[in-house]
Protein backbone atom coordinates (compact mmCIF):
# COMPACT_ATOMS: atom_id res chain seq x y z
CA UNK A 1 24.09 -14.26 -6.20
CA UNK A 2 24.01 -11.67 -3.62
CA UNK A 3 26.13 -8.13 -4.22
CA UNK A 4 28.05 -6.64 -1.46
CA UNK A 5 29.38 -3.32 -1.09
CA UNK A 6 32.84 -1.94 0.31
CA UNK A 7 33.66 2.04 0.25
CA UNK A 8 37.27 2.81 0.08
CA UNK A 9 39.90 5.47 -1.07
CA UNK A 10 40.92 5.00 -4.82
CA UNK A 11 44.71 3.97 -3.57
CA UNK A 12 43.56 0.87 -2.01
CA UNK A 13 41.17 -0.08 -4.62
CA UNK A 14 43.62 -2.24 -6.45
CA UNK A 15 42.47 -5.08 -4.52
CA UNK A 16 39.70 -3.82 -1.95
CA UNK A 17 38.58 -7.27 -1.29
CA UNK A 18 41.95 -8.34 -0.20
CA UNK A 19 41.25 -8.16 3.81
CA UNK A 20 44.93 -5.62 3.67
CA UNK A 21 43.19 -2.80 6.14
CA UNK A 22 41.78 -5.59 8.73
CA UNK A 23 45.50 -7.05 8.61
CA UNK A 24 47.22 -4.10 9.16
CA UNK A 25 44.75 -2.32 11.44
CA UNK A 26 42.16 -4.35 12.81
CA UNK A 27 38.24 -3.81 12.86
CA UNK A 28 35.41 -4.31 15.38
CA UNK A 29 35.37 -8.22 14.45
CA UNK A 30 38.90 -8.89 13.72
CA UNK A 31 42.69 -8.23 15.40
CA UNK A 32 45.13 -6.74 13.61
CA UNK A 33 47.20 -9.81 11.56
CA UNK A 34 44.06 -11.05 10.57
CA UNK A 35 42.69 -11.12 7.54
CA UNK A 36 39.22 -10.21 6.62
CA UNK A 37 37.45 -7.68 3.82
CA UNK A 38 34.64 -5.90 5.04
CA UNK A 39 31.62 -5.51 3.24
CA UNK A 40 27.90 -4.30 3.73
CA UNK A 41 24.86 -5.93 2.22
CA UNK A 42 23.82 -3.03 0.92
CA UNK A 43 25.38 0.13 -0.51
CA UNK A 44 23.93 2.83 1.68
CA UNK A 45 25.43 0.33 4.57
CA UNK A 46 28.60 0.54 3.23
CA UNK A 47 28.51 4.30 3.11
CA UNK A 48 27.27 4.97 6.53
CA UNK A 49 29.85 2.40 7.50
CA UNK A 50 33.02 4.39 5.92
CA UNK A 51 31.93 7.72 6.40
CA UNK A 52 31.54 7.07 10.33
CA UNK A 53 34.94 6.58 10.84
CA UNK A 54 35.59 10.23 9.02
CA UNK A 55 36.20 14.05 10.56
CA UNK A 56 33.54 16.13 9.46
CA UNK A 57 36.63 18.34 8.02
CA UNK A 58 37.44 15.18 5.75
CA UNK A 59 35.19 14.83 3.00
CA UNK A 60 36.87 12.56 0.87
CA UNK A 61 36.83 13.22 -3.28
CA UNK A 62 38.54 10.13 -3.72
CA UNK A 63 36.42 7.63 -2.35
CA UNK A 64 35.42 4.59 -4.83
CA UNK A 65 32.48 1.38 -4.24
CA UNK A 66 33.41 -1.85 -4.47
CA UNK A 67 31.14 -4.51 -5.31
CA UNK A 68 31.21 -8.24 -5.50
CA UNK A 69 28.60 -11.04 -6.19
CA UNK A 70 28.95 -13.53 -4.23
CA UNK A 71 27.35 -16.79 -5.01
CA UNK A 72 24.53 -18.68 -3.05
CA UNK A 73 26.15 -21.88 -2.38
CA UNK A 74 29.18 -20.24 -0.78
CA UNK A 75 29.57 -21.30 3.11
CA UNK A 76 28.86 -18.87 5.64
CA UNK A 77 28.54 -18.61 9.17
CA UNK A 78 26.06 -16.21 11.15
CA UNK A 79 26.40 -14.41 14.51
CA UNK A 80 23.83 -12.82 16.11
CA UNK A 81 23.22 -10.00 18.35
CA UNK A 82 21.10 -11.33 21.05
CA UNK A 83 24.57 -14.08 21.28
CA UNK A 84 26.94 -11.21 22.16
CA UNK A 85 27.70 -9.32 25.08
CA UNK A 86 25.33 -6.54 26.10
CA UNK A 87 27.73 -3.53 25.00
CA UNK A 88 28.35 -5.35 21.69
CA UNK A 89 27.75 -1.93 19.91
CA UNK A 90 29.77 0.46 21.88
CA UNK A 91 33.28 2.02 20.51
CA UNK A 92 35.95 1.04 20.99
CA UNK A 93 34.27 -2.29 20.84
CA UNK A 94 35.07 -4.99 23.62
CA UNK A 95 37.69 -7.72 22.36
CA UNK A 96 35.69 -10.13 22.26
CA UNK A 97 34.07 -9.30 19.07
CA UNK A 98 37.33 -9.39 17.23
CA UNK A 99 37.95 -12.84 18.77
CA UNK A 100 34.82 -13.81 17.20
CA UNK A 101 36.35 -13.03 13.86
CA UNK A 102 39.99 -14.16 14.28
CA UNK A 103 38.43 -17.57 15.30
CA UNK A 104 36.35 -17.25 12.32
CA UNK A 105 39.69 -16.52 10.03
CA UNK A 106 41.62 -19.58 11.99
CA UNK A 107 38.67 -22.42 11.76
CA UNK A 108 38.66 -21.82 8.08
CA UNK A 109 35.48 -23.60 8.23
CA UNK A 110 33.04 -21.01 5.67
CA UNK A 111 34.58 -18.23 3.45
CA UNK A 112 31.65 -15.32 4.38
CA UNK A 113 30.66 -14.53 8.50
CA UNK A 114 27.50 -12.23 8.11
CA UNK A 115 27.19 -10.25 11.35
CA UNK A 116 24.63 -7.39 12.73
CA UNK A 117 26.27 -3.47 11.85
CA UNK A 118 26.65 -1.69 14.95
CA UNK A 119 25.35 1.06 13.26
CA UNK A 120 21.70 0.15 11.86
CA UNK A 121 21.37 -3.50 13.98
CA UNK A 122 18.69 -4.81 11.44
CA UNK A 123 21.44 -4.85 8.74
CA UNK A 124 24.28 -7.23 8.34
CA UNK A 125 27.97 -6.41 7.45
CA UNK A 126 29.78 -9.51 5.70
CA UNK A 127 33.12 -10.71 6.52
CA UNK A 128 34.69 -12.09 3.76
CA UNK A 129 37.98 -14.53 4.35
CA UNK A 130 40.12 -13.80 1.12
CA UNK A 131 42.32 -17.29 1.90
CA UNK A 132 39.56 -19.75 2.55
CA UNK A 133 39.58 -22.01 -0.65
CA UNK A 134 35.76 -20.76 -2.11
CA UNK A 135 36.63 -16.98 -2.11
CA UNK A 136 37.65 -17.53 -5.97
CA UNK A 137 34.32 -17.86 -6.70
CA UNK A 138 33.10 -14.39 -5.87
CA UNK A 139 32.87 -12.50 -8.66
CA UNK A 140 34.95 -8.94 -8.14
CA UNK A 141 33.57 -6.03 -10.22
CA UNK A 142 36.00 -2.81 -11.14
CA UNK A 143 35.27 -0.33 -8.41
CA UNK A 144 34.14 2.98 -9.48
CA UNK A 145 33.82 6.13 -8.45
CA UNK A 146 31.46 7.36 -5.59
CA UNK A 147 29.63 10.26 -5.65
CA UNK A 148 28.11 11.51 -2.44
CA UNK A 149 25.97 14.37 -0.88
CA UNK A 150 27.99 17.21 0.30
CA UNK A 151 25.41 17.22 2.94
CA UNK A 152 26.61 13.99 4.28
CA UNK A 153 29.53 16.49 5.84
CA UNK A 154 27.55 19.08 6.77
CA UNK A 155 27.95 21.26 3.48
CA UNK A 156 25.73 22.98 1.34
CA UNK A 157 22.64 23.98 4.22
CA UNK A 158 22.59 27.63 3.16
CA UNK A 159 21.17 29.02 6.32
CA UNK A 160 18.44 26.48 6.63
CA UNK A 161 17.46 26.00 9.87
CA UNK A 162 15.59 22.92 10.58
């Protein structure tokens, strides 16, 4: 099994692995009306991941991790970075990318696309397809609460000057 991580606010945490925030809003691999669930292979990921998207004025006490195990055998697909256009990376990202996952969602061939994070390349976010027929098998844990440094918004320096 591997684990995967998801940060999210505790009112969407009923079912944080139900692809809802892709479908309603889109991501950097999928159009909105598609469904996907966003995860990171590892927790810190999955932090820096969420807390990008935040004001610094935001820092979020309500935030809990999701994690699910997914199993070994379950089909997946891989894209990687040297296969996509040159300003892959940049933000807003170019539509191709979320053609890349919309195709993904529609071929229904594997349940998990792993692809490179924008953010730390070396790393690999995992798109999980909540309707493809395998995604029962991955095992959903309770999420729970996350604590994080204040720092991480710029809080609690004290004068220190670096």
């Amino acid at each position: 099994m591997t684990s995967v991580f998801r940060v999210l606010r505790a009112a969407y945490a009923r079912a944080p692995f139900d692809g809802e925030g892709a479908y309603r809003y889109g991501g950097r691999w999928s159009s909105p009306g598609t469904r996907l669930a966003y995860a990171s292979e590892h927790q810190s990921l999955a932090m820096l991941e969420y807390f990008v998207h935040l004001d610094p004025e935001d820092s979020p006490e309500d935030i809990v991790l999701a994690i699910a195990d997914v199993p070994e055998q379950l089909s997946r697909d891989r894209v990687v970075s040297s296969e996509l256009p040159a300003n892959w990376r940049e933000t807003p990202a170019p539509s191709e990318l979320a053609q890349i996952g919309d195709d993904f969602v529609k071929r229904a061939e594997s349940c998990v696309l792993l692809v490179p994070s924008a953010l730390a390349v070396s790393e690999t976010n995992w798109l999980i397809n909540p309707e493809h027929r395998e995604f029962r098998q991955i095992v959903k844990h309770p999420p729970e609460p996350l604590r994080h440094d204040p720092r991480m918004f710029g809080r609690s320096r004290r004068g220190r000057k670096h």
